[in-house]
C-alpha atoms as a PDB file:
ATOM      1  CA  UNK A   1      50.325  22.316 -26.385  1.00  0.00           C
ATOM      2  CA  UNK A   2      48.071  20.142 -24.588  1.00  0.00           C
ATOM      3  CA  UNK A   3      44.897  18.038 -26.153  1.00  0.00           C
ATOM      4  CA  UNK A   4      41.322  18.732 -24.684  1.00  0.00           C
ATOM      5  CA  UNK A   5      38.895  16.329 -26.584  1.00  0.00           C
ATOM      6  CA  UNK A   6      35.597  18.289 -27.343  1.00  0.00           C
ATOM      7  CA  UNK A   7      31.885  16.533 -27.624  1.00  0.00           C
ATOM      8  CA  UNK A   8      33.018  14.574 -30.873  1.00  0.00           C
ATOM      9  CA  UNK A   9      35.751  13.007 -29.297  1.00  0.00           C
ATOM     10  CA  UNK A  10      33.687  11.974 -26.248  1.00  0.00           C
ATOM     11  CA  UNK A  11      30.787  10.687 -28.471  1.00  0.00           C
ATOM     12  CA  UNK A  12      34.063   8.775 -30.319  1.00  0.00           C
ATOM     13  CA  UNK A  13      35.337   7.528 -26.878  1.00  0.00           C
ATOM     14  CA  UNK A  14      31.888   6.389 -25.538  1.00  0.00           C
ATOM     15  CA  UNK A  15      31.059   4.410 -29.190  1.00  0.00           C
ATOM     16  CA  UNK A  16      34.316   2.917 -29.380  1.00  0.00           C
ATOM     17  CA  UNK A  17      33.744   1.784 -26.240  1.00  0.00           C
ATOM     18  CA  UNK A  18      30.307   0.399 -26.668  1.00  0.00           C
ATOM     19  CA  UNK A  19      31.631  -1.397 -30.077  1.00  0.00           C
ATOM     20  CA  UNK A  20      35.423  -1.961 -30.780  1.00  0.00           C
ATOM     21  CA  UNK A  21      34.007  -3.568 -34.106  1.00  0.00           C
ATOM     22  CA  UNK A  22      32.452  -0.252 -35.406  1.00  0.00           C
ATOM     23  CA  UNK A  23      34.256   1.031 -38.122  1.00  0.00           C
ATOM     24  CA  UNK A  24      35.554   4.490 -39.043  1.00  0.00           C
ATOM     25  CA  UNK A  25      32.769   5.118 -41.416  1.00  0.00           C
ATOM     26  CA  UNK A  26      29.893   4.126 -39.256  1.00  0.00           C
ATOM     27  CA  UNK A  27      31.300   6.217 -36.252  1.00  0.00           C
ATOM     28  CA  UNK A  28      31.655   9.312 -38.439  1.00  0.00           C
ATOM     29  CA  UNK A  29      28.091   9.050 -39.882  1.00  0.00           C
ATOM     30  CA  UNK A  30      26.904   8.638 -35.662  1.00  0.00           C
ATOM     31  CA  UNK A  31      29.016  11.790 -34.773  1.00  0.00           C
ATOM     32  CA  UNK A  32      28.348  14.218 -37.775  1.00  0.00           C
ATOM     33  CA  UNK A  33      32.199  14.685 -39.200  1.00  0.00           C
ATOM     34  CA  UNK A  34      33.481  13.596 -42.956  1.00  0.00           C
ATOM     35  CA  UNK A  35      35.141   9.913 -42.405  1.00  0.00           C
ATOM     36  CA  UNK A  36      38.729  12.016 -42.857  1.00  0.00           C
ATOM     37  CA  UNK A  37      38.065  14.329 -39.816  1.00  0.00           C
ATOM     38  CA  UNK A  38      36.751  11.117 -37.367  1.00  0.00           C
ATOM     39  CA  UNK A  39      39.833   9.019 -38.492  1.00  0.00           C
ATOM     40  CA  UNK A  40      42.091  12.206 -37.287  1.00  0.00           C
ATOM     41  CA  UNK A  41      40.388  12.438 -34.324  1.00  0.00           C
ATOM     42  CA  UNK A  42      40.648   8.896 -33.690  1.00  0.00           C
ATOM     43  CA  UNK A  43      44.355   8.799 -34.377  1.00  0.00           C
ATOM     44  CA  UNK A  44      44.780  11.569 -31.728  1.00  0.00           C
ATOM     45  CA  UNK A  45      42.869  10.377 -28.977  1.00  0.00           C
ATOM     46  CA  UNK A  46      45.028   6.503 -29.505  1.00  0.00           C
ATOM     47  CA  UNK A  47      48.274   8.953 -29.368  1.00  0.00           C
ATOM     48  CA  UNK A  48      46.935  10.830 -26.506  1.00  0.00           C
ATOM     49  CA  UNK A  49      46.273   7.855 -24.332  1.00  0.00           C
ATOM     50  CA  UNK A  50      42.541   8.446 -24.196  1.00  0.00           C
ATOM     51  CA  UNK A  51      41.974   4.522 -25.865  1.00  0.00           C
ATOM     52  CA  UNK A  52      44.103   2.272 -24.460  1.00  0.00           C
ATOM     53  CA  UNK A  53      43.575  -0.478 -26.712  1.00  0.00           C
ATOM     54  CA  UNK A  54      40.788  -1.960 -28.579  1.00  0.00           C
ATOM     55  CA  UNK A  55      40.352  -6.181 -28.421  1.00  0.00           C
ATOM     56  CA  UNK A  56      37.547  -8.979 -28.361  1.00  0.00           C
ATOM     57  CA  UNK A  57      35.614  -9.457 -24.697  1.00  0.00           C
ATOM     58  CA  UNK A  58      35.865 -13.601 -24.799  1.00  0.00           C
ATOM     59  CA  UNK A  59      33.264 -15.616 -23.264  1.00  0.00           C
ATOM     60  CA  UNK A  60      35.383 -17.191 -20.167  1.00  0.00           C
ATOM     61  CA  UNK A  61      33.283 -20.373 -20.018  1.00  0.00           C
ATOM     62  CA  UNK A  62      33.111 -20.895 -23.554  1.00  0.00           C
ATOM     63  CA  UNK A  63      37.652 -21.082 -23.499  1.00  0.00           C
ATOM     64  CA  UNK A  64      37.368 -22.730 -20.357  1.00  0.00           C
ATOM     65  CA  UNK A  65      37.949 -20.598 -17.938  1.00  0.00           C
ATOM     66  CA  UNK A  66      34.136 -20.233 -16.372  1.00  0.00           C
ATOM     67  CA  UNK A  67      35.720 -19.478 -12.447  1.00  0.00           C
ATOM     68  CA  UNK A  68      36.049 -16.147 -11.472  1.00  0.00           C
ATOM     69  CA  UNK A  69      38.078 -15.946  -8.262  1.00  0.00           C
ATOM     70  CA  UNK A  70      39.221 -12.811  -6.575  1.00  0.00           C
ATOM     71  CA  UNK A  71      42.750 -13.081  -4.378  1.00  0.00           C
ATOM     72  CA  UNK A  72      43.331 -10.988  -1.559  1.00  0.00           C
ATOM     73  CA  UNK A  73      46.909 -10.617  -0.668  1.00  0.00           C
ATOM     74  CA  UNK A  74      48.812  -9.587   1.735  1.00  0.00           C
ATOM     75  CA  UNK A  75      52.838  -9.214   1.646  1.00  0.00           C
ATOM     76  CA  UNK A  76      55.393  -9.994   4.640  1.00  0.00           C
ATOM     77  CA  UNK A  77      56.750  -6.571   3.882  1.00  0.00           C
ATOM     78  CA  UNK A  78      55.251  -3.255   3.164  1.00  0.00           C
ATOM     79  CA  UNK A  79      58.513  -1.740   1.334  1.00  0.00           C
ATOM     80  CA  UNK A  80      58.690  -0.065  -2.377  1.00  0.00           C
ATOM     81  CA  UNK A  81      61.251  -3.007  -3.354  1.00  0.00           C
ATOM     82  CA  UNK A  82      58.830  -5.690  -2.295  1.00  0.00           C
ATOM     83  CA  UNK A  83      56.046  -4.420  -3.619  1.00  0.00           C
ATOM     84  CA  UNK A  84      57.957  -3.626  -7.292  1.00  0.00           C
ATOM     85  CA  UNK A  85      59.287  -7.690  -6.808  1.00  0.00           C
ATOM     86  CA  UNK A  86      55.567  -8.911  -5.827  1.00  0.00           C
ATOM     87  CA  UNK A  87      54.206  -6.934  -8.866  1.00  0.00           C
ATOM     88  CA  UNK A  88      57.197  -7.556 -11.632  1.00  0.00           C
ATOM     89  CA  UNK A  89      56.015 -11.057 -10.905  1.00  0.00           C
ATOM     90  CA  UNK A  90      52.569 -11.253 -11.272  1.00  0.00           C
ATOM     91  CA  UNK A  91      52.818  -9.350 -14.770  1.00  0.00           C
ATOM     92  CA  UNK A  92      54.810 -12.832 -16.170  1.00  0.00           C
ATOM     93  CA  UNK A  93      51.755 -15.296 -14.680  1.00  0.00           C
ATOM     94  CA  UNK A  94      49.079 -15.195 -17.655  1.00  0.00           C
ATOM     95  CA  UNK A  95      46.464 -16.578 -15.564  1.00  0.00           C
ATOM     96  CA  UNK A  96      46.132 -13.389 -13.325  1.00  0.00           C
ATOM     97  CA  UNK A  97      43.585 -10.607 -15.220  1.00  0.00           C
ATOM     98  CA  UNK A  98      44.079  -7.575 -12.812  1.00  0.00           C
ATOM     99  CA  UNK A  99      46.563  -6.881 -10.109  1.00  0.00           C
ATOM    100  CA  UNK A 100      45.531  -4.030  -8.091  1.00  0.00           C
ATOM    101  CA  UNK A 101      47.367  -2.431  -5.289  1.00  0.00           C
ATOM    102  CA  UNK A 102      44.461  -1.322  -2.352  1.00  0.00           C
ATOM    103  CA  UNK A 103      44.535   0.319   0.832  1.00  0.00           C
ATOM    104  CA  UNK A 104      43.420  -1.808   3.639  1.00  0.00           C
ATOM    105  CA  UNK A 105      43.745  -5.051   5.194  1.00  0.00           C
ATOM    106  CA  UNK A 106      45.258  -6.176   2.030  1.00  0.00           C
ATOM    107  CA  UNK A 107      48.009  -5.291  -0.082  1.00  0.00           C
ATOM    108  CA  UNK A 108      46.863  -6.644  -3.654  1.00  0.00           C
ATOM    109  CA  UNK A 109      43.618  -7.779  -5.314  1.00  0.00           C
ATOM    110  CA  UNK A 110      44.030 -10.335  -7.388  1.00  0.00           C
ATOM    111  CA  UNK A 111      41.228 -11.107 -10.657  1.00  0.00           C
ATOM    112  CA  UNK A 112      41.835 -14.730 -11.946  1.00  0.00           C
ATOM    113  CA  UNK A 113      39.911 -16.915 -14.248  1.00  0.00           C
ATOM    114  CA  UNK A 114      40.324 -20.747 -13.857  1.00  0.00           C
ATOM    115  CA  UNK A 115      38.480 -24.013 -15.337  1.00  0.00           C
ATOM    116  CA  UNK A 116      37.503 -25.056 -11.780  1.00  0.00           C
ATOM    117  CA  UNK A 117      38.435 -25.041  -7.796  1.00  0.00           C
ATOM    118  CA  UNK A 118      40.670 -28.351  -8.546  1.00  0.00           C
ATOM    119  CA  UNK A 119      42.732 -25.910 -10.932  1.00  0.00           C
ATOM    120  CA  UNK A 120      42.623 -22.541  -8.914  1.00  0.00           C
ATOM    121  CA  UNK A 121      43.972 -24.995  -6.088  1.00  0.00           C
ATOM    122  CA  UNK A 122      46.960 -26.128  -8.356  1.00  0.00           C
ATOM    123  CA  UNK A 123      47.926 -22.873  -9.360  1.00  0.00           C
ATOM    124  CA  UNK A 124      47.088 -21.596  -5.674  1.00  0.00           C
ATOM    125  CA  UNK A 125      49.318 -24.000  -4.037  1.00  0.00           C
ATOM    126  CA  UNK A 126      52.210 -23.874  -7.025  1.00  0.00           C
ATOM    127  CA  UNK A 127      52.153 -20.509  -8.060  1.00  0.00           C
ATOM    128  CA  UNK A 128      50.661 -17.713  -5.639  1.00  0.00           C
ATOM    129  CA  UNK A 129      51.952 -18.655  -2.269  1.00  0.00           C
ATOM    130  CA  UNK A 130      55.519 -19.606  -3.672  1.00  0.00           C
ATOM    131  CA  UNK A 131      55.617 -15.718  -5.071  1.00  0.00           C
ATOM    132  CA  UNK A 132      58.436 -13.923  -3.223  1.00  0.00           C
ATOM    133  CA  UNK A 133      57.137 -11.783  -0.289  1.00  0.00           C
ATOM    134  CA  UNK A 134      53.595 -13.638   0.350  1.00  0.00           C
ATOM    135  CA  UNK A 135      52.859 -13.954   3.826  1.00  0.00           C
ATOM    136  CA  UNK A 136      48.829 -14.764   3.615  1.00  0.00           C
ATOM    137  CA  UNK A 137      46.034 -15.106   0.543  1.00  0.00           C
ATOM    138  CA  UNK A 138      42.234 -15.060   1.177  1.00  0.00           C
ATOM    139  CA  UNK A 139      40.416 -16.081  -1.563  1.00  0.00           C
ATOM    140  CA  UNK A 140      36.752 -15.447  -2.888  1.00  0.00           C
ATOM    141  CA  UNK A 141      35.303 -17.763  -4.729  1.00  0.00           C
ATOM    142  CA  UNK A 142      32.321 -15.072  -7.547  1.00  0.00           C
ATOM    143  CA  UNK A 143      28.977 -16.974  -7.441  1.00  0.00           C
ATOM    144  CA  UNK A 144      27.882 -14.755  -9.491  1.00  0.00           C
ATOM    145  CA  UNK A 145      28.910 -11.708 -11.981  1.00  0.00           C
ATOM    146  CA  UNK A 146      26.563  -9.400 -11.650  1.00  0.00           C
ATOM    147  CA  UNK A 147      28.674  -6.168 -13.404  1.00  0.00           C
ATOM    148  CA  UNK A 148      31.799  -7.042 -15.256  1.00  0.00           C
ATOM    149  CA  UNK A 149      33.347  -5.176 -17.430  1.00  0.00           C
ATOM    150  CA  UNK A 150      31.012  -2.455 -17.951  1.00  0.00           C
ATOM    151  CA  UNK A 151      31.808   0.580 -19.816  1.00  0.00           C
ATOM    152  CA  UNK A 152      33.102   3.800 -17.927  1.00  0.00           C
ATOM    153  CA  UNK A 153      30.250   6.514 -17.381  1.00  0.00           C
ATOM    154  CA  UNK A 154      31.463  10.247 -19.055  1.00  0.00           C
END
């Protein structure tokens, strides 16, 4: 039996999404279902993979971390067991936000936030290039975040 979330659920998806903080009560007064009905319905769409998790958006620049800098990446090798070893790795380096895999004339994007250029360079010339399978980096240095973050349109 597969789930198909109705209106409610959508209207629970896209407030949960605008406010993590909002509780049960307040989201089942904003949909038009008893408290008892929007907590089930919230319990099914965590089990059904529809919310992946629910946590705080931190200021960077007020934890230090105020650089944005994007990493383009491309491997010495285009093989599944490079790609798993290049990836397996950059899950265990805290500092990296997003890892994406892209078609093009790279093989990863990389988000990372960083105090300043002095520290993206020690963690540049430490950490990314001595990963296993790197043959180049290009990075991009955000001047400015126009859109981050911003909630998914359904």
């Amino acid at each position: 039996m597969s789930f198909e979330p109705d209106k409610i659920d959508y209207k629970i998806l896209r407030l949960l999404q605008s406010d993590g903080r909002m509780g049960n009560a307040e989201i089942a007064k904003q949909v038009n279902v008893s408290a008892a009905t929007c907590h089930r319905r919230t319990q099914k769409l965590f089990e059904e993979g529809y919310v992946k998790n629910i946590r705080a958006q931190i200021a960077p620049e007020k934890v230090d971390r105020g650089a944005l800098v994007i990493v383009g990446v491309v491997l010495d090798r285009s093989t599944p067991e490079s790609f798993a070893e290049f990836e397996a790795n950059c899950r265990k380096m805290p500092f990296i936000l997003d890892c994406h895999l892209v078609a093009g004339d790279f093989d990863y994007f990389l988000k990372i936030r960083v105090r300043d250029m002095a520290d993206f360079n020690h963690l540049h010339g430490d950490q990314l290039i001595a990963l296993p399978g790197v043959r180049q980096t290009r990075t991009f240095f955000v001047m400015k975040e126009v859109v981050d973050n911003a909630p998914l349109p359904f």
